[in-house]
N, C-alpha and C. Protein backbone atom coordinates (compact mmCIF):
# COMPACT_ATOMS: atom_id res chain seq x y z
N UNK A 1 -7.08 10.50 27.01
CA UNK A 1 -6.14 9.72 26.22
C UNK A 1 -6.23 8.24 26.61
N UNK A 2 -6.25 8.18 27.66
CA UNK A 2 -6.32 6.76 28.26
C UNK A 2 -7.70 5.88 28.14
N UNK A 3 -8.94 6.68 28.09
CA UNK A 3 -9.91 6.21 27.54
C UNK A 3 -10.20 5.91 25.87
N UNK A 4 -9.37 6.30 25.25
CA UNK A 4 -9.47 6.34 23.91
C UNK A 4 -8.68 5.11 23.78
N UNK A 5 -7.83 5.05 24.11
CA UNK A 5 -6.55 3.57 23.96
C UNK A 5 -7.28 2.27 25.02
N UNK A 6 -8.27 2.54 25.72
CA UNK A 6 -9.21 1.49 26.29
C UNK A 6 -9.97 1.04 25.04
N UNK A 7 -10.76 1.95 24.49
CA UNK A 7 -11.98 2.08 23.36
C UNK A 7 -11.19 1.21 22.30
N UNK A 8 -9.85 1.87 21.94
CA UNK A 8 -9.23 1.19 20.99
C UNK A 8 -8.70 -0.39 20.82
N UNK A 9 -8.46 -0.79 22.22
CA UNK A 9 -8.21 -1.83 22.66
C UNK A 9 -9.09 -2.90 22.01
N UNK A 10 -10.35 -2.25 22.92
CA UNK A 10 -11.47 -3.26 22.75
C UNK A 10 -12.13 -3.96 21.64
N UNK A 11 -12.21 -2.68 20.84
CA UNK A 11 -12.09 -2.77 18.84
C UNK A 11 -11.68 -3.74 19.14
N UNK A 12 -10.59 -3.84 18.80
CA UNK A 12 -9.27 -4.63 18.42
C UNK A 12 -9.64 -6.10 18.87
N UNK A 13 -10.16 -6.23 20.06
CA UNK A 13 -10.69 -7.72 20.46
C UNK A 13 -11.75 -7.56 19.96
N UNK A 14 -12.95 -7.17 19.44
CA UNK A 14 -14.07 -7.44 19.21
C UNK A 14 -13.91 -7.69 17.94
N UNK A 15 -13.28 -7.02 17.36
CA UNK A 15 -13.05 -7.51 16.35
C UNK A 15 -12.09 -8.39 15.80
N UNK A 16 -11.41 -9.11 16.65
CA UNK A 16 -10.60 -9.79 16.08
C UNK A 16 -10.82 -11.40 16.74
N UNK A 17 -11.86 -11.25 18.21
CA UNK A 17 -12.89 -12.40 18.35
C UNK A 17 -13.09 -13.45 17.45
N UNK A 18 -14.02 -13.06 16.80
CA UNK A 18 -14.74 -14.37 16.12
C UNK A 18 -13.78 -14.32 14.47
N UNK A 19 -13.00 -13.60 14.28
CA UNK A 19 -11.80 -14.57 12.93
C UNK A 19 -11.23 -15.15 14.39
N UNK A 20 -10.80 -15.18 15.34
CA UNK A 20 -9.71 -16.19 16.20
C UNK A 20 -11.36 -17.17 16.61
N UNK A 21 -12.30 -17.61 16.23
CA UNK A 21 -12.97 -18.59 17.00
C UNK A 21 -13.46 -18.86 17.54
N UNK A 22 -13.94 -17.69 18.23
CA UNK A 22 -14.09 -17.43 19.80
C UNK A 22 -15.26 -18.34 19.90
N UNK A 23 -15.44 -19.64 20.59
CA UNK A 23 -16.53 -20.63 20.48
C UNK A 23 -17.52 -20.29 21.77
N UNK A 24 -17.30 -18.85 22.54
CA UNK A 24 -18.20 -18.43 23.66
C UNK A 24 -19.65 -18.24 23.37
N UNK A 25 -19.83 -17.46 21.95
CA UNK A 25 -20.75 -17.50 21.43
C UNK A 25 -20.44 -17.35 19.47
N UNK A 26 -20.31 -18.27 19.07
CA UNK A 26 -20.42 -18.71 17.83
C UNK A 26 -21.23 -17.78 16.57
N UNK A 27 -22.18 -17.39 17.07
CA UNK A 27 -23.26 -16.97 16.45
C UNK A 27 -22.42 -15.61 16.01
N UNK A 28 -21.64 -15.11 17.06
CA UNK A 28 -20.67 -13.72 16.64
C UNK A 28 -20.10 -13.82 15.91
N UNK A 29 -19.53 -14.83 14.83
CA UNK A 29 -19.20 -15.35 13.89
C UNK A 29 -19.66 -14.55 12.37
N UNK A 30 -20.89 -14.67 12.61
CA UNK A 30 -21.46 -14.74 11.31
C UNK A 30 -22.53 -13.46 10.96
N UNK A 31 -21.74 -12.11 12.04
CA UNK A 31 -22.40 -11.14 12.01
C UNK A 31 -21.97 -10.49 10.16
N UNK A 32 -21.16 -11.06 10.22
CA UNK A 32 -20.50 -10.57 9.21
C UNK A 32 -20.55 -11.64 7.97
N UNK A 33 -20.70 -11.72 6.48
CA UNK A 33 -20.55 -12.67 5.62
C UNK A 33 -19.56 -13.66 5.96
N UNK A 34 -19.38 -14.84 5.96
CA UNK A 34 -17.96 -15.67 6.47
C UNK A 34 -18.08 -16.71 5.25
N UNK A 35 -16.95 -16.85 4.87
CA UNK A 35 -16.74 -17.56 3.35
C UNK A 35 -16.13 -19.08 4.16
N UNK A 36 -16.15 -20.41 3.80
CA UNK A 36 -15.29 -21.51 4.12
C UNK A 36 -15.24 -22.29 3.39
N UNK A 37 -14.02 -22.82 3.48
CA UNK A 37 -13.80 -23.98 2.24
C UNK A 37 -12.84 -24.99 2.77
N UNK A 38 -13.39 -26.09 1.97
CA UNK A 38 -13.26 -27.75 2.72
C UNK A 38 -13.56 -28.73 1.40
N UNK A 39 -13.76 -29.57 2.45
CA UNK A 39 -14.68 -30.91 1.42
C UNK A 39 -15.50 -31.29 1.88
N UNK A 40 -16.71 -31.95 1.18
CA UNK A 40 -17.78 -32.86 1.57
C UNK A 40 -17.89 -34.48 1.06
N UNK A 41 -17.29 -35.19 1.89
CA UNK A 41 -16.76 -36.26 0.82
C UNK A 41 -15.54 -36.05 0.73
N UNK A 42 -15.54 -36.51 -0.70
CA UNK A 42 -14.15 -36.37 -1.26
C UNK A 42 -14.00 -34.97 -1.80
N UNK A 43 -15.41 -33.96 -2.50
CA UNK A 43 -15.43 -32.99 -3.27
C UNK A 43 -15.29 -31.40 -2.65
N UNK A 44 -14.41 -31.00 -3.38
CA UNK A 44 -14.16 -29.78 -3.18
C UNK A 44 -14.97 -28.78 -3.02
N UNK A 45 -15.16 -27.97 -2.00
CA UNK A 45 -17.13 -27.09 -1.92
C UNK A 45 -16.18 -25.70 -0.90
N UNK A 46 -17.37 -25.01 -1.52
CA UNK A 46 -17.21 -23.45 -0.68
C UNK A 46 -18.53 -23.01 -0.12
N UNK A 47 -18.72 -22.85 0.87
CA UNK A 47 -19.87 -22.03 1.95
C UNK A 47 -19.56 -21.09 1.98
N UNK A 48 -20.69 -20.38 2.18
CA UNK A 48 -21.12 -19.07 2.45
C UNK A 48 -21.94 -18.50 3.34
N UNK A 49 -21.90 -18.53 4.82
CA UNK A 49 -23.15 -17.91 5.48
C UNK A 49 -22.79 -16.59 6.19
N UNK A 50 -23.86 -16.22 6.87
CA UNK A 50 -24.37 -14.85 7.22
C UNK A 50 -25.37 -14.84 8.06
N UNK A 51 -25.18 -14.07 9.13
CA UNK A 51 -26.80 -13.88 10.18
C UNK A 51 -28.33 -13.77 9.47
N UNK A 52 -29.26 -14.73 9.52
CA UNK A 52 -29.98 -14.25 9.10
C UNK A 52 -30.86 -12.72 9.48
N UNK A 53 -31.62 -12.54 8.73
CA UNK A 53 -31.99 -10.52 8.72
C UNK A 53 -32.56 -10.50 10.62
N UNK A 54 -33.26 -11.56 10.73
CA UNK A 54 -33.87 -11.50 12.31
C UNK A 54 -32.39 -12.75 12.94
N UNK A 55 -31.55 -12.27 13.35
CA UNK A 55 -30.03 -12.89 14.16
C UNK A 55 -30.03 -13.88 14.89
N UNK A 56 -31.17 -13.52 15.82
CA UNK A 56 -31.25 -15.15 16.64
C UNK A 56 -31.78 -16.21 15.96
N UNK A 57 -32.10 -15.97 14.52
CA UNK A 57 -33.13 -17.13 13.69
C UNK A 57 -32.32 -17.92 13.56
N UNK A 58 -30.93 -17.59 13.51
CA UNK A 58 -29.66 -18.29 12.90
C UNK A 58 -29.04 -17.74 11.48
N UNK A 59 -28.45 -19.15 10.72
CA UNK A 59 -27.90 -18.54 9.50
C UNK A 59 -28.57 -18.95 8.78
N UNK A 60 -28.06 -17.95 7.38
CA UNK A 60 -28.48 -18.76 6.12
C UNK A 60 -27.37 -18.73 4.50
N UNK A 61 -27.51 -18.86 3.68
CA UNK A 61 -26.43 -19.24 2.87
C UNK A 61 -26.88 -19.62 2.03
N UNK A 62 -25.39 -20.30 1.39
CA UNK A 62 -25.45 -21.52 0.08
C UNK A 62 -24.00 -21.84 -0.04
N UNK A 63 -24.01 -23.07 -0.69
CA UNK A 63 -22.49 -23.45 -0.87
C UNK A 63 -22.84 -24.36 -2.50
N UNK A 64 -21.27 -24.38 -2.94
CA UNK A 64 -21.46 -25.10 -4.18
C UNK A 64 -19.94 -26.27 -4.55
N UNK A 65 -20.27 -27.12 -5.08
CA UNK A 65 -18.93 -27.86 -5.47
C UNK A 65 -18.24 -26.83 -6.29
N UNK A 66 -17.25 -26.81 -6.48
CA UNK A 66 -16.13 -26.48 -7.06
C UNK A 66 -16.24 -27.18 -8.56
N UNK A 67 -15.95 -26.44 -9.63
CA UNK A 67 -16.22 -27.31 -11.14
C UNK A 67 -17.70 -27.69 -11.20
N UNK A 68 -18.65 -26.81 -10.63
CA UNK A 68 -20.41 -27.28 -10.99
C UNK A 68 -21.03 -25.86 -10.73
N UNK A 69 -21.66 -25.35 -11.42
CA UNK A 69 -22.55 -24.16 -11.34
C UNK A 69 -23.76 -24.21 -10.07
N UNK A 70 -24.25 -25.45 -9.54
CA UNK A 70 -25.53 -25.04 -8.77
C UNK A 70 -25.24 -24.49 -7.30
N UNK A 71 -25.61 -23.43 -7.39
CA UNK A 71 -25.53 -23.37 -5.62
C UNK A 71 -26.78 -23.90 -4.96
N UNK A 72 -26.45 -24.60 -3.70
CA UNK A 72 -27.14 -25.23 -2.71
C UNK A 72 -27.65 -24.16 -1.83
N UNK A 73 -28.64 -23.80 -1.36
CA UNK A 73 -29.35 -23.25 -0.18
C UNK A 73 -29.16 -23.29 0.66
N UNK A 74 -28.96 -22.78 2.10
CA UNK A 74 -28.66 -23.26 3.21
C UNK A 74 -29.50 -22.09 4.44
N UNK A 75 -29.90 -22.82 5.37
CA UNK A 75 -30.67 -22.43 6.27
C UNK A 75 -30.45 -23.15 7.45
N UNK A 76 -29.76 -22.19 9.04
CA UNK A 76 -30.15 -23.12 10.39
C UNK A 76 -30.14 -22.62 11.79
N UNK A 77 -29.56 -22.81 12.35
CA UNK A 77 -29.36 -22.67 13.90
C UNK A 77 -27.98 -22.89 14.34
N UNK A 78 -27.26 -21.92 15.75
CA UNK A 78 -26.35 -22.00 15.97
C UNK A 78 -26.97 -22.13 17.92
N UNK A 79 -26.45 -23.54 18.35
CA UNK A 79 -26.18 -23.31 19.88
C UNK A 79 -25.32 -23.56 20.03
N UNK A 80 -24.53 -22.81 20.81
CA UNK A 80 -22.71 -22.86 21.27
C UNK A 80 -22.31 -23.33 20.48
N UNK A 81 -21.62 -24.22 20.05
CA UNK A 81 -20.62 -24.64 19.10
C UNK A 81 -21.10 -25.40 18.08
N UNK A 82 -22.13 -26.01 18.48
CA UNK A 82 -23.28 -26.75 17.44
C UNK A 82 -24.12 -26.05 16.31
N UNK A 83 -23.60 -26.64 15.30
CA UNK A 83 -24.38 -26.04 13.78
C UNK A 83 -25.31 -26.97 12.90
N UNK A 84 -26.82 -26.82 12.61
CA UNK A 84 -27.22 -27.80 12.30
C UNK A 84 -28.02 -26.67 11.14
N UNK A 85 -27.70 -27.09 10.13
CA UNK A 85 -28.00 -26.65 8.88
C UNK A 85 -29.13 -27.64 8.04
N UNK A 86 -30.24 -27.34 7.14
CA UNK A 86 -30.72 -27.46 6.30
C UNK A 86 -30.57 -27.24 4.77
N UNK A 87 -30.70 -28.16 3.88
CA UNK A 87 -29.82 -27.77 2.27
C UNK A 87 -31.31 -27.61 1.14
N UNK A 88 -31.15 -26.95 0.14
CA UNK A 88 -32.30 -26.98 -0.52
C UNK A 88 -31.76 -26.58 -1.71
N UNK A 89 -31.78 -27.75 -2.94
CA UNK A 89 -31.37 -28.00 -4.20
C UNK A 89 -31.79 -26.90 -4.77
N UNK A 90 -33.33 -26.95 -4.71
CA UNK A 90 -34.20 -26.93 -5.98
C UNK A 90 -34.98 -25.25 -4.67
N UNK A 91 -34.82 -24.61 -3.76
CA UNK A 91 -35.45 -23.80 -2.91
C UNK A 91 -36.71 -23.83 -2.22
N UNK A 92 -37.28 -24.96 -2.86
CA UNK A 92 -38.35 -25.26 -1.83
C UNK A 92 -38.41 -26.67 -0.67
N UNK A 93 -37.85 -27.89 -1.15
CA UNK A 93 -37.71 -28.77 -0.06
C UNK A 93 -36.22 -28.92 0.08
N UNK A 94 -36.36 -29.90 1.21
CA UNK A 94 -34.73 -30.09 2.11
C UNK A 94 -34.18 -30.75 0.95
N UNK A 95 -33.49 -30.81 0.25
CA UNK A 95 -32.01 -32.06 0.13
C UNK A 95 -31.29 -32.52 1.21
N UNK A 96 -31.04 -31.97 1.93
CA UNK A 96 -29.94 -32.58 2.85
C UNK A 96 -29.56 -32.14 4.14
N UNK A 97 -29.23 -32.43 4.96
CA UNK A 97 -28.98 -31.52 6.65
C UNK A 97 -27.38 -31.77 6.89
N UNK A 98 -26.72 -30.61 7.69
CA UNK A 98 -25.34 -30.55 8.17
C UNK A 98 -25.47 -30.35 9.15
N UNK A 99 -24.94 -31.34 9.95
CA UNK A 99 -24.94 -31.78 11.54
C UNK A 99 -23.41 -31.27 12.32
N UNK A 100 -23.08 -30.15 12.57
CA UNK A 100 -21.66 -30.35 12.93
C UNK A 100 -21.05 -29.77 13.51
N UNK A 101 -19.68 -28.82 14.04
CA UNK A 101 -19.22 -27.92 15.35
C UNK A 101 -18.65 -26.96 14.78
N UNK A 102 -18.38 -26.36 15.30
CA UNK A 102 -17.39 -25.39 14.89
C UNK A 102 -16.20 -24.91 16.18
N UNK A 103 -15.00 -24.89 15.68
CA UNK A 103 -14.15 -25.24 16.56
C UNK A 103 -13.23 -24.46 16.11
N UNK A 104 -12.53 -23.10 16.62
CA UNK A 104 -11.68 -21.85 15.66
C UNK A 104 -12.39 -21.51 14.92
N UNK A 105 -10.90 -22.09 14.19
CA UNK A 105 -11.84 -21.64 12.55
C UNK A 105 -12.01 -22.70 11.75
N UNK A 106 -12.43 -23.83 12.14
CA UNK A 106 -12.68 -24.60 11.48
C UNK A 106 -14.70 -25.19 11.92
N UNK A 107 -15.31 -25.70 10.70
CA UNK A 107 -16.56 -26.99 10.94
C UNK A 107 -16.57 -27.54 10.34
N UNK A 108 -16.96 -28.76 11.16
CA UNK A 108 -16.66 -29.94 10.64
C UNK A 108 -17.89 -30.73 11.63
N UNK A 109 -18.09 -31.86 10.83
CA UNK A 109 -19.03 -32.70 10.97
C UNK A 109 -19.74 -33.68 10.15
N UNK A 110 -20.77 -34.03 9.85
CA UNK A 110 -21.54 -35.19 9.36
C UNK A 110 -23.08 -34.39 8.22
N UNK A 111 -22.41 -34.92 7.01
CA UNK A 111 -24.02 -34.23 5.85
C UNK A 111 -24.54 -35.50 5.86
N UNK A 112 -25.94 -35.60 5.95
CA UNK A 112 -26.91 -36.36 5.50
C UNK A 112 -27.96 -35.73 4.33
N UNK A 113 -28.70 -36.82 3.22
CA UNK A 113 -29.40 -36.83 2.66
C UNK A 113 -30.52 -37.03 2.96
N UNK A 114 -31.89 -36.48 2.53
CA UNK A 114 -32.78 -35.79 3.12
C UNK A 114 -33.70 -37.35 3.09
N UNK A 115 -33.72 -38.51 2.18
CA UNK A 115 -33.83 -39.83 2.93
C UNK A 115 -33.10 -40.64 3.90
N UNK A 116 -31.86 -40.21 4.25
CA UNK A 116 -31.21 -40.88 5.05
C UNK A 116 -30.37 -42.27 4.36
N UNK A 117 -30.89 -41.94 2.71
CA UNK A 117 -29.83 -43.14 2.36
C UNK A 117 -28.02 -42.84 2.64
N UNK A 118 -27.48 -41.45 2.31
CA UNK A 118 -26.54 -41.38 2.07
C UNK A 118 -25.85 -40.27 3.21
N UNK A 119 -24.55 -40.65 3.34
CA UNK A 119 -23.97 -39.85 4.73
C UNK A 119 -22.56 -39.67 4.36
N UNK A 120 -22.10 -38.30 4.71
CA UNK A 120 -21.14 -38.01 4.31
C UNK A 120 -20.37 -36.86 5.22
N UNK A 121 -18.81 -36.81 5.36
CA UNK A 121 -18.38 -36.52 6.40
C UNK A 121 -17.47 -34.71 5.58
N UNK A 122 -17.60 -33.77 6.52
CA UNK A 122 -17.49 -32.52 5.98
C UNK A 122 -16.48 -31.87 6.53
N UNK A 123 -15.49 -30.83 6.31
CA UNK A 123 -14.78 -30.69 7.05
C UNK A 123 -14.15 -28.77 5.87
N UNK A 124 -14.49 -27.84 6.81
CA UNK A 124 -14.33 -26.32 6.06
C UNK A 124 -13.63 -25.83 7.40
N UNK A 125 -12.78 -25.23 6.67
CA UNK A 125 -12.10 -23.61 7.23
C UNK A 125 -12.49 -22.43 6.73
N UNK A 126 -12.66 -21.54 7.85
CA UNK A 126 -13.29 -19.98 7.35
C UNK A 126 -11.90 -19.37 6.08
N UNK A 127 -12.00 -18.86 5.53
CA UNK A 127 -11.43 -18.37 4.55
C UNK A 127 -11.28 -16.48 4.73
N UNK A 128 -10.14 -15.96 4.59
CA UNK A 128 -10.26 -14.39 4.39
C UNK A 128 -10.49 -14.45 3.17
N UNK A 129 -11.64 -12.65 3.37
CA UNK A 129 -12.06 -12.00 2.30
C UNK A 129 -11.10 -12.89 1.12
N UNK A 130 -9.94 -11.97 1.45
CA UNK A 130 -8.71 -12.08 -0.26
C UNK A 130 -8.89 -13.43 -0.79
N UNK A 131 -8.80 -14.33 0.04
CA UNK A 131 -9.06 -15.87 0.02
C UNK A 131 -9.76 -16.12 -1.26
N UNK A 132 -10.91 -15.37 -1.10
CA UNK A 132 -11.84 -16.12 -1.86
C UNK A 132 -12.24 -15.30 -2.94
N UNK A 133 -11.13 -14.30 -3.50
CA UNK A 133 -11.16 -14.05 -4.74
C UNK A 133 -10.62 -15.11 -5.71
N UNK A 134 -11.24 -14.88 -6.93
CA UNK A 134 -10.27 -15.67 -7.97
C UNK A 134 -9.32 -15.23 -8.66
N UNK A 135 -8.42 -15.23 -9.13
CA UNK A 135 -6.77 -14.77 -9.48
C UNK A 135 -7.18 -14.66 -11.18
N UNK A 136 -6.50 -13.76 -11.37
CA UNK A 136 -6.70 -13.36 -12.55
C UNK A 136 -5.25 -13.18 -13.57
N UNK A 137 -5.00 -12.53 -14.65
CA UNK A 137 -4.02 -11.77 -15.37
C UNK A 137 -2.28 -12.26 -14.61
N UNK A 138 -1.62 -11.50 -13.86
CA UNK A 138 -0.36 -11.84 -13.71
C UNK A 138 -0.21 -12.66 -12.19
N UNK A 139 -1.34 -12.65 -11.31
CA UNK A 139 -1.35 -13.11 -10.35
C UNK A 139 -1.64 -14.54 -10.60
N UNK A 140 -2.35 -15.11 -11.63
CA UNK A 140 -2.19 -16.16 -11.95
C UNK A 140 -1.57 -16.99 -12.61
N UNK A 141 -0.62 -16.16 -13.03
CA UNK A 141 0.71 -16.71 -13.80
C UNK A 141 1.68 -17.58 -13.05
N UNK A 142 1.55 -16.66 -11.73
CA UNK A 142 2.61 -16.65 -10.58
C UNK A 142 2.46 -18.65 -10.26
């Protein structure tokens, strides 16, 4: 009995780890799909990443403005709290890199454009599942 309520325990932190943040190892994060939403700029955007298929490669993804159909690509690396992402418009070259931390549940940091003309400051919270449905029929009435 007492080993079972140990077992159960532990669940309970392992899984409840990386939604609280846990910045020990980051990468535990994203064993699982993790949705976030923020701004880039001024504009409203939602991410999406996930372990890539080989885990230590890092992540990969896409995110999109809010009110625009294209999703962006995303590909990178996680050391400790540091996230440095790659963007790809069009799926074959860079558009753009995300330089930035992750801290709870929040990342945040610095996008650059893949000439370096343009720089722009980013800032997402992980989102629950429910979060990131869209509301429909009487729930959107409300």
């Amino acid at each position: 009995m007492m080993r079972q309520a140990f077992r159960a325990a532990a669940l309970v932190c392992t899984l409840a780890a990386p939604l609280a943040g846990v910045a020990a190892d980051a990468k535990q994060l994203f064993i699982e799909p993790v949705a976030l939403r923020g701004t880039l700029g001024g504009d409203p955007i939602q991410m999406n990443l996930r372990a890539k298929e080989e885990f230590a490669d890092g992540v990969e993804g896409d995110y999109f403005r809010f009110g625009q159909s294209l999703k962006v690509l995303l590909a990178g690396e996680i050391e400790g709290e540091d996230v440095f992402l790659e963007e790809s418009e069009n799926g074959t070259s860079i558009s753009g890199e995300w330089n930035g931390k992750l801290s709870g549940d929040s990342f945040s940091g610095q996008w650059l454009s893949a000439d370096g003309k343009e720089s722009r400051p980013f800032s997402l919270r992980i989102v629950r599942p429910a979060d990131t449905r869209r509301t429909t029929g009487a729930a959107a009435a409300k």
